[in-house]
Protein backbone atom coordinates (compact mmCIF):
# COMPACT_ATOMS: atom_id res chain seq x y z
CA UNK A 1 37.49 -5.12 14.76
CA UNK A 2 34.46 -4.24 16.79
CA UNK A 3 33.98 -0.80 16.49
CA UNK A 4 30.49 -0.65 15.11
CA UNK A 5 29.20 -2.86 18.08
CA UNK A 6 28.04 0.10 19.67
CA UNK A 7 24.76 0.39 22.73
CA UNK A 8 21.75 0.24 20.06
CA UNK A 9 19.05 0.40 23.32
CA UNK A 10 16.95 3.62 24.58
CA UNK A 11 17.73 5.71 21.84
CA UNK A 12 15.31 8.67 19.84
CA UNK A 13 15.41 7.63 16.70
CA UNK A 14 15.18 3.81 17.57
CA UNK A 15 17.88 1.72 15.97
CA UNK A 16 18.32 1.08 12.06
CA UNK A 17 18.21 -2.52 11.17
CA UNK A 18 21.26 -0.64 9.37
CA UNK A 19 22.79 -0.81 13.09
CA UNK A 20 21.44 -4.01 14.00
CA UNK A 21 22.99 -5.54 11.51
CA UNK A 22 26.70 -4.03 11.19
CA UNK A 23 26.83 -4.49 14.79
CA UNK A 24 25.77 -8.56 14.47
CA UNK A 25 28.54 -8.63 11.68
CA UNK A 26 31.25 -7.15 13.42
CA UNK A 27 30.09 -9.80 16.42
CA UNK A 28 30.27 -12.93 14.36
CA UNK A 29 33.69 -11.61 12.43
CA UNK A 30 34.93 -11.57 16.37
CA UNK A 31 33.76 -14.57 17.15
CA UNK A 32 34.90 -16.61 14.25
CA UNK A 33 37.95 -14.15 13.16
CA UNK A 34 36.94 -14.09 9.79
CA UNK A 35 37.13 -10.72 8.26
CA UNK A 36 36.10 -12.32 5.07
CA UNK A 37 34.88 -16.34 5.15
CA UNK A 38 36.14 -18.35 2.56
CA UNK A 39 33.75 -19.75 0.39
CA UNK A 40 33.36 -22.93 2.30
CA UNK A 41 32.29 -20.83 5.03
CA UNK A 42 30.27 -17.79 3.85
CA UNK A 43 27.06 -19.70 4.40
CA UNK A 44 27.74 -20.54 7.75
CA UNK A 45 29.05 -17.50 8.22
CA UNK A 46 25.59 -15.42 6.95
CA UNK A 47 22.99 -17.63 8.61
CA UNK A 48 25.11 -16.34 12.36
CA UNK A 49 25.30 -12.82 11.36
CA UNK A 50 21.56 -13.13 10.56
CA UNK A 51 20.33 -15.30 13.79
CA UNK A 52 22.63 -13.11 16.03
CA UNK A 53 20.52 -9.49 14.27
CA UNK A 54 17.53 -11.53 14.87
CA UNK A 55 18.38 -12.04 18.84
CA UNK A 56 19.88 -8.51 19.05
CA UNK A 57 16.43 -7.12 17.96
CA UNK A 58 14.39 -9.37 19.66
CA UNK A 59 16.55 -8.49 22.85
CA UNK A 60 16.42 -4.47 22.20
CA UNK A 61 12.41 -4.73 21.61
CA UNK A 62 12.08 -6.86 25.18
CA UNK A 63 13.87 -4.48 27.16
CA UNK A 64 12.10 -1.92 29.28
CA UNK A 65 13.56 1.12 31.13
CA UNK A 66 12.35 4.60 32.62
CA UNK A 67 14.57 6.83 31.94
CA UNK A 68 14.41 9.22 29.07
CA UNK A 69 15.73 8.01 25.50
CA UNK A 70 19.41 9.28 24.80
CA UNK A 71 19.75 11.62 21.90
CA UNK A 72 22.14 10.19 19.50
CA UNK A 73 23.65 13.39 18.74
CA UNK A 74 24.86 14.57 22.42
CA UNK A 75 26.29 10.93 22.74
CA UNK A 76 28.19 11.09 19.49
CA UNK A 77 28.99 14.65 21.01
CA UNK A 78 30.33 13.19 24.11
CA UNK A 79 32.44 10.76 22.60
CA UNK A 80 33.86 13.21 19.95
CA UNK A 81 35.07 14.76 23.19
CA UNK A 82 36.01 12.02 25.26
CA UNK A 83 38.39 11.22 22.11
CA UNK A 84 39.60 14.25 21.74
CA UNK A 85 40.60 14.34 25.57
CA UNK A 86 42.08 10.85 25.46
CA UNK A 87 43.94 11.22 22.19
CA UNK A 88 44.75 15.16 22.03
């Protein structure tokens, strides 16, 4: 259920609000184990997924670091191979 909530931070290119916000749905479909809300609850439901993209940005424009951004192809590289290791 949370596979798109993925490290959005220190990357060239920045984060897609794209990103931001499949990884705030996936977190609020943990949270409240709703795949899909039922009416009664799909406002509820869109106001978290929207307040938790707004803290996830907020959060990944505060933080600082020196090292160098990560290249999002050699990670997606890496993990193609750390699957393929793990799962043959």
């Amino acid at each position: 259920m949370c596979r798109n909530i993925k490290t959005l931070f220190n990357f060239e290119p920045p984060a897609t609000e794209l990103e931001i916000n499949a990884s705030s749905l996936q977190f609020v479909r943990k949270l409240s184990g709703f795949t899909h809300p039922s009416k009664a609850n799909q406002a509820a439901f869109d106001r978290a997924v929207e307040e938790v993209a707004a803290a996830a940005r907020a959060l990944i424009q505060s933080l600082v670091t020196s090292a160098d951004p990560r290249d999002r192809e050699i990670e997606a590289a890496r993990a193609k191979d750390r699957s393929a290791a793990r799962f043959g």
